[in-house]
Structures are given as structure tokens and as C-alpha cells.
Protein backbone atom coordinates (compact mmCIF):
# COMPACT_ATOMS: atom_id res chain seq x y z
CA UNK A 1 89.96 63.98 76.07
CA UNK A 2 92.86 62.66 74.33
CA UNK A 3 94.88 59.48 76.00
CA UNK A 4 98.16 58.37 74.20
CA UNK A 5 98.70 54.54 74.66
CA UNK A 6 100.53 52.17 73.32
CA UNK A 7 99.06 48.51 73.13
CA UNK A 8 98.22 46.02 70.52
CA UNK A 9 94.82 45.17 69.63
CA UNK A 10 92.70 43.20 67.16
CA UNK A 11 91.27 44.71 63.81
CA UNK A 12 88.98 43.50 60.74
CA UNK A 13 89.96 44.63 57.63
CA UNK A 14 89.38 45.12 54.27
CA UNK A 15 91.96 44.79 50.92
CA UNK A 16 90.00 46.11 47.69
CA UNK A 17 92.16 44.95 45.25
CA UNK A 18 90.77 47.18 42.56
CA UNK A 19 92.03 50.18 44.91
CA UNK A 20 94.23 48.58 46.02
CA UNK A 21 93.02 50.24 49.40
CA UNK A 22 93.17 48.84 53.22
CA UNK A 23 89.96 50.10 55.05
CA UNK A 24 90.10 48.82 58.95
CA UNK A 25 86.06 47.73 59.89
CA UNK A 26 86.32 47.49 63.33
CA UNK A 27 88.73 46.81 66.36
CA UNK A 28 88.35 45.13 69.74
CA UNK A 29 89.85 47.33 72.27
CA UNK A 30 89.25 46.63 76.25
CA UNK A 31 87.63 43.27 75.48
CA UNK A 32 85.09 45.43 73.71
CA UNK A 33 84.31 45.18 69.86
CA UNK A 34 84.20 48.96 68.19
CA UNK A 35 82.51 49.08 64.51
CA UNK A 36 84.73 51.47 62.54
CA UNK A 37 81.86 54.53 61.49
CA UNK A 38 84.56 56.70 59.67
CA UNK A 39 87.94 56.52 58.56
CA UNK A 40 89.77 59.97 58.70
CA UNK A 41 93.72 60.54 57.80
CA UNK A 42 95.71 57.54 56.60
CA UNK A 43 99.49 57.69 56.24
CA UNK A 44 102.23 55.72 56.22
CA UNK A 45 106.01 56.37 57.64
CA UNK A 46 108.96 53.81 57.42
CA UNK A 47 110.99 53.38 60.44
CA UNK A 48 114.60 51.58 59.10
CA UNK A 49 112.68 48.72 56.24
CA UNK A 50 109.99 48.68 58.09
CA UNK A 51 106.46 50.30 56.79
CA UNK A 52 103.96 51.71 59.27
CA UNK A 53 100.64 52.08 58.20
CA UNK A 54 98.66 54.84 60.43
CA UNK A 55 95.24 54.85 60.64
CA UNK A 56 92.59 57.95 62.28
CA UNK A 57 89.46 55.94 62.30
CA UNK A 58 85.47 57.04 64.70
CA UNK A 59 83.44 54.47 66.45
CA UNK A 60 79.79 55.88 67.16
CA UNK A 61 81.71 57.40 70.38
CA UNK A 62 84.81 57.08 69.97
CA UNK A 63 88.25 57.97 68.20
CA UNK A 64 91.28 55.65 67.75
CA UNK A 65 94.60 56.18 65.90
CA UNK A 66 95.57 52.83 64.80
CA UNK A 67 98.93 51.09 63.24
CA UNK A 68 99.82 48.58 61.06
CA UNK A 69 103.48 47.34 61.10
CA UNK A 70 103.91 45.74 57.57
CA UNK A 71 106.57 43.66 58.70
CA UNK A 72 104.94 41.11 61.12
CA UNK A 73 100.93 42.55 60.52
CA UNK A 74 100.37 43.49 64.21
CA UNK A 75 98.31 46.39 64.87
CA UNK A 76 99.15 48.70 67.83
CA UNK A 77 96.35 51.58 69.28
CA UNK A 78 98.31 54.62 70.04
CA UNK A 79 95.65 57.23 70.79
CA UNK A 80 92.38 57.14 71.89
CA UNK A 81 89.73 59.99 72.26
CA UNK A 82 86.08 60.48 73.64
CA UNK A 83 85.74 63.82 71.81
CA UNK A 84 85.44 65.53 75.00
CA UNK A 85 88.30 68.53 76.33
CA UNK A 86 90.43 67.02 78.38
């Protein structure tokens, strides 16, 4: 089932300069830590100067859209999913 939040959370990273290429690693969501198994889709979208960086990322059980805003390097969680129909 898909749930549509909207709350910040913590996420490790990594910056390959090389590829110049963000990868998120994992992300602690609900005072639990989630190890990042897959990333899917990444995009970005600009809002006014601001860049967003969106992230579709798996967990062994779950699924989390994730966003970076550029500006002040908070990420937000905006979706969650179990896999399961809702």
C-alpha cells in the first residue's frame, strides 16, 4: 500500500566525484535505520532557485521516495510503500 507523507528524515549518502553521482545508502525513518537495497528513478525539479533532488530508493521491505532540497540539504520522505495493494 502506498502512504503519501511529508516529514523530514535522516539519510547517508554517497558523492562519487568521478560520476559526479549522489547515491542515498540508507535512511532512518520511525527511529528505525533502513539500508538502501536499490535505487530506482532519480530526478530533479526546481521550484523558484531552488533544486529538488527526488529519489525512488527499496529497503529489503520497503519503498521510500526521498528529497533533497539543494538549498539548505534537508531531506524530506514523501511516500512510503510496503509493496502490498492498498
Amino acid at each position: 500500500m502506498i502512504e503519501k507523507i511529508d516529514i523530514p528524515v535522516s539519510v547517508s549518502f554517497t558523492f562519487d566525484s568521478g560520476q559526479r553521482k549522489v547515491e542515498p545508502r540508507a535512511l532512518v525513518w520511525n527511529g528505525r535505520l533502513y539500508g538502501v537495497k536499490k535505487v530506482g528513478l532519480h530526478h530533479t525539479f526546481r521550484e523558484g532557485r531552488t533544486l529538488y533532488h527526488v529519489f525512488s530508493v527499496a529497503s529489503k521491505s520497503m519503498f521510500f521516495r526521498i528529497v533533497l532540497n539543494t538549498d539548505n540539504l534537508h531531506w524530506r520522505l514523501e511516500e512510503i510503500s510496503d509493496g502490498l495493494p492498498g
